[in-house]
N, C-alpha and C. Protein backbone atom coordinates (compact mmCIF):
# COMPACT_ATOMS: atom_id res chain seq x y z
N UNK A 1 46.43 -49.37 18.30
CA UNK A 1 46.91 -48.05 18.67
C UNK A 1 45.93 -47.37 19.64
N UNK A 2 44.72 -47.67 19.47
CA UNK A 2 43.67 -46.91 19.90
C UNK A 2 43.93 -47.69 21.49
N UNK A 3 44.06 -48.81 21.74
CA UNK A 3 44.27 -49.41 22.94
C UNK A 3 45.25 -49.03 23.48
N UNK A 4 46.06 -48.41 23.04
CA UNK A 4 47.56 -48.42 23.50
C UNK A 4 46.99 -46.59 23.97
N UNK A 5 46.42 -45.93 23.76
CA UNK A 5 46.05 -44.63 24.37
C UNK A 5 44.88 -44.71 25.39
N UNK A 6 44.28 -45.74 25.81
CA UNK A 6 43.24 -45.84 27.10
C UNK A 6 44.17 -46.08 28.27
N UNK A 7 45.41 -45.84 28.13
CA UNK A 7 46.30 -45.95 29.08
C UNK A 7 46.52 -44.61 29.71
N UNK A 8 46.25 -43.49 29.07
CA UNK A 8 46.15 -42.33 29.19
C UNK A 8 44.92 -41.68 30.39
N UNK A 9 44.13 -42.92 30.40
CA UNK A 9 43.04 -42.57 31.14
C UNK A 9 43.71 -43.39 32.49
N UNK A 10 42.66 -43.13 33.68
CA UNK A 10 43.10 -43.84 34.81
C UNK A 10 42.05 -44.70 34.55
N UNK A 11 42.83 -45.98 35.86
CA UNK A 11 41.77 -47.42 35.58
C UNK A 11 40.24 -46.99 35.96
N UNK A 12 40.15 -45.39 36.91
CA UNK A 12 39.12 -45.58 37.68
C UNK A 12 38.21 -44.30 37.03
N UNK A 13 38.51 -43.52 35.80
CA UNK A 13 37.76 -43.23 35.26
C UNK A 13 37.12 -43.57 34.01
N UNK A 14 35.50 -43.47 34.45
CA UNK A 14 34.57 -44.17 33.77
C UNK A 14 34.58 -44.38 32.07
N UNK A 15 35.69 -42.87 31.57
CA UNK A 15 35.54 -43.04 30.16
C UNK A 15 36.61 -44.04 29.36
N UNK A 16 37.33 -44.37 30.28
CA UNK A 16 38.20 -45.65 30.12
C UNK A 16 37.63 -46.68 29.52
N UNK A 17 36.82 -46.87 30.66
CA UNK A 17 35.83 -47.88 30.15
C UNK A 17 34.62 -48.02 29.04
N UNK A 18 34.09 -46.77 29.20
CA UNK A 18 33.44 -46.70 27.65
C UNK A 18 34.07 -46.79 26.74
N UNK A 19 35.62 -45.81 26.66
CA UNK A 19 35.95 -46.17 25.34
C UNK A 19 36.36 -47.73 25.11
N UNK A 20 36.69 -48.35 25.83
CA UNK A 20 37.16 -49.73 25.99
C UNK A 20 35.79 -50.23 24.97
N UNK A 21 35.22 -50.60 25.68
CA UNK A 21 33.93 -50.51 25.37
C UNK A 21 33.33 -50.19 23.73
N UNK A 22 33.58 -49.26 23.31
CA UNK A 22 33.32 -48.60 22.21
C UNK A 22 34.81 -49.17 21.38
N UNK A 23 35.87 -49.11 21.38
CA UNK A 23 36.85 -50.14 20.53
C UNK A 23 36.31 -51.47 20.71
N UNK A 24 36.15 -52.22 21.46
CA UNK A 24 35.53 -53.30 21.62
C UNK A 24 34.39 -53.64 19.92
N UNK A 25 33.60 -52.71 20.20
CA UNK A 25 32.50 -52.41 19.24
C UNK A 25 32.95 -52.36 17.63
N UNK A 26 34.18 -51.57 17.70
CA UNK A 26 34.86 -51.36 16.73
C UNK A 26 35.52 -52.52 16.05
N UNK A 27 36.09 -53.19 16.99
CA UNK A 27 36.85 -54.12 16.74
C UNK A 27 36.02 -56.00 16.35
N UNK A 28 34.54 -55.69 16.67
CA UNK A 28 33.55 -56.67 16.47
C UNK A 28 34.21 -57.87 17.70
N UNK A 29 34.29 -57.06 18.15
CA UNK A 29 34.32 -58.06 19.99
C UNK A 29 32.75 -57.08 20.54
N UNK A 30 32.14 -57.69 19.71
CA UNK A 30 30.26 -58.00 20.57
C UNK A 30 30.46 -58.29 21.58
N UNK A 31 30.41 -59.15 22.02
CA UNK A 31 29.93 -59.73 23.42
C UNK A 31 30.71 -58.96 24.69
N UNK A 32 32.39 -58.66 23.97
CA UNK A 32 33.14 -58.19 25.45
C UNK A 32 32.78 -56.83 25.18
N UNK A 33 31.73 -56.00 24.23
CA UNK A 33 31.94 -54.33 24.11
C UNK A 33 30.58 -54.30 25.18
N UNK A 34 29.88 -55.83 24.84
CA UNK A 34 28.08 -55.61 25.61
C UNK A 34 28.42 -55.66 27.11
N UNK A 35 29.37 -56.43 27.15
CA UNK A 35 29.22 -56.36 29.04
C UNK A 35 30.17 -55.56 29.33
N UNK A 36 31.06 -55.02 29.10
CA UNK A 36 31.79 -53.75 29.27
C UNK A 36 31.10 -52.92 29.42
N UNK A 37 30.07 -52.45 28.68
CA UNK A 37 28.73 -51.66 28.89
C UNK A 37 27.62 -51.49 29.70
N UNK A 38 27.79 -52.82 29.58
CA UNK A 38 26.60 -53.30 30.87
C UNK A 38 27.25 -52.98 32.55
N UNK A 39 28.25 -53.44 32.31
CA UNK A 39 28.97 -53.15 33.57
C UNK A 39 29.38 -51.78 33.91
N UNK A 40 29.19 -50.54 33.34
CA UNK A 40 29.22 -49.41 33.44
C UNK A 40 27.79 -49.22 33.67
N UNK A 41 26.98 -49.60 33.45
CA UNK A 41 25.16 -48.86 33.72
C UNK A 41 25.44 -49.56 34.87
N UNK A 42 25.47 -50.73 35.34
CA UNK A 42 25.17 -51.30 36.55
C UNK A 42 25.64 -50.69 37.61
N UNK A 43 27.31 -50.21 37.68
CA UNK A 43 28.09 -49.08 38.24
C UNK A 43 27.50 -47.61 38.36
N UNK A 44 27.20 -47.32 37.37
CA UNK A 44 26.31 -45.58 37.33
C UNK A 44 24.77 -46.09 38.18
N UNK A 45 24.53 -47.53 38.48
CA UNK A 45 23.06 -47.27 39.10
C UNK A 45 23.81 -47.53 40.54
N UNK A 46 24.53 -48.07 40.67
CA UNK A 46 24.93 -48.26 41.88
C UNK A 46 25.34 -46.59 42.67
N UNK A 47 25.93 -46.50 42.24
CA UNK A 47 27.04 -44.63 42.31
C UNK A 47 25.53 -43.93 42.47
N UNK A 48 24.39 -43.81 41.70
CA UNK A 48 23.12 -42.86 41.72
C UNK A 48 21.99 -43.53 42.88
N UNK A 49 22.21 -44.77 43.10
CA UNK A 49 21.41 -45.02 44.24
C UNK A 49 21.98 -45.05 45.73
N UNK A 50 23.80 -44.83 45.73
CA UNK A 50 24.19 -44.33 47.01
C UNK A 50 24.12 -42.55 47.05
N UNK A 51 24.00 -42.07 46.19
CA UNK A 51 24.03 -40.26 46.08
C UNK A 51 22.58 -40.11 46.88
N UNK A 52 21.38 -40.64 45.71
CA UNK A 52 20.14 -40.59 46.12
C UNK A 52 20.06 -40.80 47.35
N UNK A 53 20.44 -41.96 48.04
CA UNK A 53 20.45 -42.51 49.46
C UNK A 53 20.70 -41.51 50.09
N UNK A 54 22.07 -41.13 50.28
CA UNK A 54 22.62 -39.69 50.89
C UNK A 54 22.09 -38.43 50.94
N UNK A 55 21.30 -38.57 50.04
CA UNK A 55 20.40 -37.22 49.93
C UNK A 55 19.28 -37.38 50.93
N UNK A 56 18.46 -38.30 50.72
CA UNK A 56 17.20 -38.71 51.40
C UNK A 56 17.72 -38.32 52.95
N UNK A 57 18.56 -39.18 53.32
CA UNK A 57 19.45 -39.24 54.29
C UNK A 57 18.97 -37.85 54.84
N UNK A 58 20.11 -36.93 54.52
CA UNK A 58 20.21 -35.71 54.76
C UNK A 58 18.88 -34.84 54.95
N UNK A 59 18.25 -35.14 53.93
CA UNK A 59 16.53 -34.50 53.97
C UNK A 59 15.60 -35.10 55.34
N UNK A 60 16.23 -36.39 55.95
CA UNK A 60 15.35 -36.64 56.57
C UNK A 60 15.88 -36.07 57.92
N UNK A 61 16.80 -35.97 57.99
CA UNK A 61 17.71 -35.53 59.20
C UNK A 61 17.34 -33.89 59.46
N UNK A 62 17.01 -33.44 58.70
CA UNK A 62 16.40 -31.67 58.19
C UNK A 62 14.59 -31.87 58.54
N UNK A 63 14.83 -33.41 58.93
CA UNK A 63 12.35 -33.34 58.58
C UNK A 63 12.11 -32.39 57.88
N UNK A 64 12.70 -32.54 56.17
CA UNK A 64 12.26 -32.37 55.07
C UNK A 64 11.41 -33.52 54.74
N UNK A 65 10.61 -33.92 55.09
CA UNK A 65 10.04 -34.62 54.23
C UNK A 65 9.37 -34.62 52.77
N UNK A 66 9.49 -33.88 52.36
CA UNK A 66 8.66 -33.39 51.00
C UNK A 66 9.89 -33.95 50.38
N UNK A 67 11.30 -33.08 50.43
CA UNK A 67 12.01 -33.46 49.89
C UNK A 67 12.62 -34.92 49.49
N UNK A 68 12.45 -35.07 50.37
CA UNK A 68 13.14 -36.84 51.03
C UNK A 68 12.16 -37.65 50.14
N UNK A 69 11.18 -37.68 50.65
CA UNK A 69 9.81 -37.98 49.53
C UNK A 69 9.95 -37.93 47.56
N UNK A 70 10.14 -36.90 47.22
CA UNK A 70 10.76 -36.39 45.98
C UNK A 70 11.60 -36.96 45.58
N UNK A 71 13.05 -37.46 46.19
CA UNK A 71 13.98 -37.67 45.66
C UNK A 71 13.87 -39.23 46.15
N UNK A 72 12.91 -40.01 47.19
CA UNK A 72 12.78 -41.49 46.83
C UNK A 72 11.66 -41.57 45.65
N UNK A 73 11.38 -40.95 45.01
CA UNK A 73 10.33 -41.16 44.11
C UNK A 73 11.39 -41.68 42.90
N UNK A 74 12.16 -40.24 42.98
CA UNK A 74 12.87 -40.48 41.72
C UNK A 74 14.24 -42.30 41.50
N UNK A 75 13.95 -42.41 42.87
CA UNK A 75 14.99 -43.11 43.56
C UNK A 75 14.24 -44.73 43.05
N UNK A 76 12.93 -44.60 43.38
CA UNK A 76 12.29 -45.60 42.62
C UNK A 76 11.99 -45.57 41.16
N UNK A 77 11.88 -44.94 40.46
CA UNK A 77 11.89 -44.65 39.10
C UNK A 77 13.22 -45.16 38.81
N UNK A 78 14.41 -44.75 38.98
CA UNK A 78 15.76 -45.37 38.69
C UNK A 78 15.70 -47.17 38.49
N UNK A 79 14.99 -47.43 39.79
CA UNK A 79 15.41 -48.94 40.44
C UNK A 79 14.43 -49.43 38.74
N UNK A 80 13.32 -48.89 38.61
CA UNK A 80 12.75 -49.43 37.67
C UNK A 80 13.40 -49.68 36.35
N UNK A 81 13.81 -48.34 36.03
CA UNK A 81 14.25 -47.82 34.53
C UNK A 81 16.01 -48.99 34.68
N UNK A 82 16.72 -48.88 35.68
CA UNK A 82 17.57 -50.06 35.97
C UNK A 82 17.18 -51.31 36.07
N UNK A 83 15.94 -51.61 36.18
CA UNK A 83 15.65 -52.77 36.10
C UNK A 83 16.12 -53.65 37.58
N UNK A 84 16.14 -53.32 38.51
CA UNK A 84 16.54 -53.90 40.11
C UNK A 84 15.67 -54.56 40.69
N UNK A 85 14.29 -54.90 40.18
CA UNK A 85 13.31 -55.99 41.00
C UNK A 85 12.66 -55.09 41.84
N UNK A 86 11.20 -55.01 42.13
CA UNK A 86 10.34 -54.68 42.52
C UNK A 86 10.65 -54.10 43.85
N UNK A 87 11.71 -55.18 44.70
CA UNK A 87 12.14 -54.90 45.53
C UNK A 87 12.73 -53.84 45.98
N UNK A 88 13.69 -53.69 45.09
CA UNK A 88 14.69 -52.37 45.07
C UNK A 88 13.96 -50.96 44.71
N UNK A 89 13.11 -51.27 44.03
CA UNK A 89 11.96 -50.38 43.84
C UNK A 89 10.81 -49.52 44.69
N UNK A 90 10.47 -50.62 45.64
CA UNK A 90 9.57 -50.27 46.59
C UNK A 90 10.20 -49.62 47.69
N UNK A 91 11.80 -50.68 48.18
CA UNK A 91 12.38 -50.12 49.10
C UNK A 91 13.17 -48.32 49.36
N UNK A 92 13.08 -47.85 48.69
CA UNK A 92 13.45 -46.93 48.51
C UNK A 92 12.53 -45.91 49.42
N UNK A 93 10.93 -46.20 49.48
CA UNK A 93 10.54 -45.39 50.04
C UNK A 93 10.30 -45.86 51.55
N UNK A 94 11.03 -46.44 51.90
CA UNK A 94 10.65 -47.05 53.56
C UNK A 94 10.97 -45.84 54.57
N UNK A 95 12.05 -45.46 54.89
CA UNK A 95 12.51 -44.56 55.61
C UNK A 95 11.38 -43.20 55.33
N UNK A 96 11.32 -43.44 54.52
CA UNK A 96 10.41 -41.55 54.23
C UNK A 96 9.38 -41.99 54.95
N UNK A 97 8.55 -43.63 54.86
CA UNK A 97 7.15 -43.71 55.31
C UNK A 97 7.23 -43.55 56.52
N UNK A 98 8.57 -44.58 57.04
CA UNK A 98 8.91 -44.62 58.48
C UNK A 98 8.74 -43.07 59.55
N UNK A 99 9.84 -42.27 58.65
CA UNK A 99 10.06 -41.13 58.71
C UNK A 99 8.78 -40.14 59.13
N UNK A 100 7.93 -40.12 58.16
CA UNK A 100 6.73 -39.35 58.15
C UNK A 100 5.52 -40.11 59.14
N UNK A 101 6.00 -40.94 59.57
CA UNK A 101 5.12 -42.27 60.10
C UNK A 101 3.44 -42.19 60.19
N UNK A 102 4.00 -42.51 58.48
CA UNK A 102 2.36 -43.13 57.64
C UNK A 102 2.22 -44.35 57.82
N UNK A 103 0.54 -43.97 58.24
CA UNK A 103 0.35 -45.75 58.85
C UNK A 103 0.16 -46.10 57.63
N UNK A 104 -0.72 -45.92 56.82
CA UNK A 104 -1.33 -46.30 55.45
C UNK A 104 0.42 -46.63 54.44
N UNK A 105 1.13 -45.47 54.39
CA UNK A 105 2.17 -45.27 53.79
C UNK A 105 3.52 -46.97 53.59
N UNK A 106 3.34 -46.79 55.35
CA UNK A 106 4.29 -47.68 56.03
C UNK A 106 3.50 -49.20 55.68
N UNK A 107 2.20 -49.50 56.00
CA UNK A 107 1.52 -51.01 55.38
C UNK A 107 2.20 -51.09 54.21
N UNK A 108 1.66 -50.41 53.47
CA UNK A 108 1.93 -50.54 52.09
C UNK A 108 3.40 -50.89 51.28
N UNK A 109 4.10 -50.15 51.93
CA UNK A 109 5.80 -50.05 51.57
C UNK A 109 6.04 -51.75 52.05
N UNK A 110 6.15 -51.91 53.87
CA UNK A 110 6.38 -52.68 53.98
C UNK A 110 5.99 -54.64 53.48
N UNK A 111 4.28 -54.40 53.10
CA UNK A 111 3.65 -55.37 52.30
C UNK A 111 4.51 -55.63 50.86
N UNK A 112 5.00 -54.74 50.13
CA UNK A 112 5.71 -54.53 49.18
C UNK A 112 6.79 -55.18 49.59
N UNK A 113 7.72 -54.63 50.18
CA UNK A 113 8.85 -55.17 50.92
C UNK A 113 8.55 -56.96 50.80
N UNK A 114 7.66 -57.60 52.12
CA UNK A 114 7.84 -58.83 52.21
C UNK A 114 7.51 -59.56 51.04
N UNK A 115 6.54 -58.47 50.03
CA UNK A 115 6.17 -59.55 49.03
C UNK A 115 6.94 -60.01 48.05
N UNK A 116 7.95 -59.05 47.97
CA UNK A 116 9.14 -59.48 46.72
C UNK A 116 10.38 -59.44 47.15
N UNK A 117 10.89 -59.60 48.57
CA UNK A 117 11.93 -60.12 49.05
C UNK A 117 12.99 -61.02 47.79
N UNK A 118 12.30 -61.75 47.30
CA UNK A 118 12.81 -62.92 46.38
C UNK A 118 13.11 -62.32 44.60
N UNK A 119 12.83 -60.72 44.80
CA UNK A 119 13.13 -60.21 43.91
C UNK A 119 14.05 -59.42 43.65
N UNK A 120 15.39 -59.47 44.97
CA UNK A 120 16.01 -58.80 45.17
C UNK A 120 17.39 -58.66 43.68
N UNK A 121 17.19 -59.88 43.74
CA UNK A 121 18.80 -60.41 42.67
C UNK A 121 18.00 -60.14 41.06
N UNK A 122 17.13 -59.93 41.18
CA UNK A 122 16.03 -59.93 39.30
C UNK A 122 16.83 -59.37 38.24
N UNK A 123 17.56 -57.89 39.31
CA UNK A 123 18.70 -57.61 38.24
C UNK A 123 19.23 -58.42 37.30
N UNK A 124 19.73 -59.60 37.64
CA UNK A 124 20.72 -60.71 37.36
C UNK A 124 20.14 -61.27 36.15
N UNK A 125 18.60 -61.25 36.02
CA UNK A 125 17.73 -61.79 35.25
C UNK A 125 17.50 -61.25 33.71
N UNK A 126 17.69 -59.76 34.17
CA UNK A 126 17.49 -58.42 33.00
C UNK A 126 18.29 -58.52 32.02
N UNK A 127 17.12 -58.68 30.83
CA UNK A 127 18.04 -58.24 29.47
C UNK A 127 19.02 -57.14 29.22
N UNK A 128 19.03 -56.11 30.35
CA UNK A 128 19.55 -55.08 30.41
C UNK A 128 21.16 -55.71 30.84
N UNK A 129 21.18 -56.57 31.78
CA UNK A 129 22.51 -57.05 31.94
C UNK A 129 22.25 -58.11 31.36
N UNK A 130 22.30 -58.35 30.56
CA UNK A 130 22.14 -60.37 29.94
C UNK A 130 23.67 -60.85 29.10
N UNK A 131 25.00 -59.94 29.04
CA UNK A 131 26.22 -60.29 29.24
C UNK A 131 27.12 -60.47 29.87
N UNK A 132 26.61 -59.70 31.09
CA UNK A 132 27.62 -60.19 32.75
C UNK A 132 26.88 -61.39 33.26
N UNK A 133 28.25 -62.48 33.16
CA UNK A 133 28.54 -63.35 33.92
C UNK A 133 27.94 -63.35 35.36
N UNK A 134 26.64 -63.01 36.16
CA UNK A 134 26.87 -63.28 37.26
C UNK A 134 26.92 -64.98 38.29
N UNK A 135 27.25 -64.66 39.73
CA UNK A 135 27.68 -65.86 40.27
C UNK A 135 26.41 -66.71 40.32
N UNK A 136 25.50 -66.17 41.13
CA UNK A 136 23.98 -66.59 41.37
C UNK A 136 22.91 -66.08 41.22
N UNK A 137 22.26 -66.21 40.56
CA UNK A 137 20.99 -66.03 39.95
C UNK A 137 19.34 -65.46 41.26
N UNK A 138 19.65 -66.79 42.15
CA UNK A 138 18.50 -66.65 42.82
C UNK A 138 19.12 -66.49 44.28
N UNK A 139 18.13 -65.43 45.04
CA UNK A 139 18.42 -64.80 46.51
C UNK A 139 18.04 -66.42 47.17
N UNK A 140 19.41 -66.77 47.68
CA UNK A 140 19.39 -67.72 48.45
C UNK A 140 19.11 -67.35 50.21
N UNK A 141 19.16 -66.17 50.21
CA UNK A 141 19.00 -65.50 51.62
C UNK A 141 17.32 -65.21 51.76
N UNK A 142 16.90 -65.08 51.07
CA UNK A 142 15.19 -64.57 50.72
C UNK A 142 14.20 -64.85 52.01
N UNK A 143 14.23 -66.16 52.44
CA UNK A 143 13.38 -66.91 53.56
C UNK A 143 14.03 -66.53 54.43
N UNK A 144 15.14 -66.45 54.94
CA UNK A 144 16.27 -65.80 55.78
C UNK A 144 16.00 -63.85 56.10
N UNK A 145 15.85 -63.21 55.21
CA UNK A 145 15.84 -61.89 55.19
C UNK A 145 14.65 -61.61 55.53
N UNK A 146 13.50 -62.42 54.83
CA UNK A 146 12.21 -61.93 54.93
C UNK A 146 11.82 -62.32 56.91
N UNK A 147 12.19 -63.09 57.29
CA UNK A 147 12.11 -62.93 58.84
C UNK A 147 13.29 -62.16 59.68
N UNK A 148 14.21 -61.47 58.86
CA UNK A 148 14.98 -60.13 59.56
C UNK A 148 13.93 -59.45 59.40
N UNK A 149 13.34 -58.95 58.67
CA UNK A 149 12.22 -58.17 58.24
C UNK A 149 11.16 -58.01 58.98
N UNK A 150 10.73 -59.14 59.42
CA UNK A 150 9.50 -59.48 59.93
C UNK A 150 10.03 -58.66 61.21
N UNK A 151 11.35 -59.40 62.13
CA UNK A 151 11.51 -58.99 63.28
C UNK A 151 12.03 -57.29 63.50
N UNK A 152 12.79 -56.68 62.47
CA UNK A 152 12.40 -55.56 62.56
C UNK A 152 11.10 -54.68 62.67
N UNK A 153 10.41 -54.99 61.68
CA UNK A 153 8.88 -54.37 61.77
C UNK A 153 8.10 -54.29 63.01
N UNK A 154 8.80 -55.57 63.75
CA UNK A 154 7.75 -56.18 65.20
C UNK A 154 8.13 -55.25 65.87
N UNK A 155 9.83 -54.53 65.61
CA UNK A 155 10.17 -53.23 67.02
C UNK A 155 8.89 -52.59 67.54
N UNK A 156 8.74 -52.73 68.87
CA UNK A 156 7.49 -51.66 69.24
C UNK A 156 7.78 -50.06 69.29
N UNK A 157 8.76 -50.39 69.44
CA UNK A 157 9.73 -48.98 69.84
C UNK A 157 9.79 -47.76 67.92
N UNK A 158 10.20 -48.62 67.34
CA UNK A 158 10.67 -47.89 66.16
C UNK A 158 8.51 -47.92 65.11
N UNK A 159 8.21 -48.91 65.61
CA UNK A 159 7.08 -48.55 64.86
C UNK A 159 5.67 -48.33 65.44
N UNK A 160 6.19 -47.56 66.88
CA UNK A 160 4.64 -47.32 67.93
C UNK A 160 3.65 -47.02 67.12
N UNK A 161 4.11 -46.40 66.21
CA UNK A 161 2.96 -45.22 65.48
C UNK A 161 1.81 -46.14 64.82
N UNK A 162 2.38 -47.59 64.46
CA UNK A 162 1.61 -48.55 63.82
C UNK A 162 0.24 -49.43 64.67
N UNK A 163 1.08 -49.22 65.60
CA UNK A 163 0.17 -50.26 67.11
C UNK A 163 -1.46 -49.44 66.97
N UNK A 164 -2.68 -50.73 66.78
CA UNK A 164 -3.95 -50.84 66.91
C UNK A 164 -4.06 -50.44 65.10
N UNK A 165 -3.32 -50.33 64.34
CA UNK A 165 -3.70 -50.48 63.32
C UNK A 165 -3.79 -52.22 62.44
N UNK A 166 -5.29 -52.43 62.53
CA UNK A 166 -4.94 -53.87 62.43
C UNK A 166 -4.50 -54.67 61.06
N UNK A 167 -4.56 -54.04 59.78
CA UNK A 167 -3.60 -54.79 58.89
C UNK A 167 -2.54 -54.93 59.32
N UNK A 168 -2.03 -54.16 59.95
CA UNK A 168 -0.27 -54.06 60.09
C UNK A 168 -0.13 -55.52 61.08
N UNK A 169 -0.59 -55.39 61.83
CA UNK A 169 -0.65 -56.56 62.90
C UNK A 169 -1.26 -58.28 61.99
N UNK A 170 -2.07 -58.19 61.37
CA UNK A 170 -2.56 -59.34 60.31
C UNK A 170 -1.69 -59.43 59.30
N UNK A 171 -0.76 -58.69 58.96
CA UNK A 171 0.42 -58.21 58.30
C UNK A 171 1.51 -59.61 58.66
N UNK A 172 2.34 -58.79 59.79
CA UNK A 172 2.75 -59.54 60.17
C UNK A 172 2.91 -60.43 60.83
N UNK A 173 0.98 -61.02 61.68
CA UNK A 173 1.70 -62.17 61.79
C UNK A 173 1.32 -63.42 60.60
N UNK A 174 0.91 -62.64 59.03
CA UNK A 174 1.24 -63.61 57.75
C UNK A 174 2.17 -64.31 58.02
N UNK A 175 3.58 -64.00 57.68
CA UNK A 175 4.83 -64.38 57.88
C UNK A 175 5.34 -64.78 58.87
């Protein structure tokens, strides 16, 4: 009966799915109430790290930086508390460093960046999702991305501010 009233909800609101979710629980369907669940946090981090994005966005377009700053902080705190790999973590503050163009700021972010490239998918790994089915496990793009990376950084244009700073340059030509 209780199933026969989640029809009442639309497919595309979220409490659909919790309650799904929560009968699931009820009904001792474990496994389909855990990734029903799981698949709603993964969705709410997704939905809070395009808002966050949009915000930064906007703050940087204002050269707010304080702000922009603030809300990738929190933006990395998420990636953590979600569990998204170091990667997803660090990246968050690139644009602000870019933005504010910290040399110190920008090494650092970007060293971060190349170093855990391969930590992009970790999600996949997390006990936090450890009932969704995913397809692939490991960033098969990783060696691939990390020299998009490289050749972005090299822009002279987008990162003048870096030129004669010599980690940055011993930086990249690591990679």
């Amino acid at each position: 009966m209780a199933e026969k009233y989640l029809n009442y909800f639309s497919d595309y609101d979220p409490m659909k799915k919790l309650k799904l979710g929560q009968l699931y629980m009820e009904q001792e369907k474990t496994e389909e109430a855990y990734e029903k669940l799981e698949n709603i946090i993964l969705s709410e981090y997704t939905t809070l790290n395009l808002a966050f994005g949009m915000m930064i966005t906007k703050a940087l377009d204002k050269k707010d930086h304080k702000s922009a700053r603030f809300l990738a902080e929190k933006m990395c705190a998420l990636a953590g508390v979600f569990e998204m790999g170091k990667y997803n973590e660090c990246a968050t503050m690139f644009n602000v460093v870019v933005a504010e163009q910290n040399v110190e700021g920008s090494f650092n972010v970007v060293k971060q960046l190349l170093e855990n490239v391969d930590t992009i998918c970790d999600f996949q790994k997390s006990r936090l999702y450890k009932h969704i089915k995913f397809q692939d496990v490991e960033n098969p793009y990783a060696e691939e991305m990390k020299k998009e990376l490289i050749a972005g950084f090299q822009n002279e244009e987008d990162f003048a501010y870096m030129k004669g700073y010599k980690p940055w340059k011993k930086l990249l030509a690591k990679y």
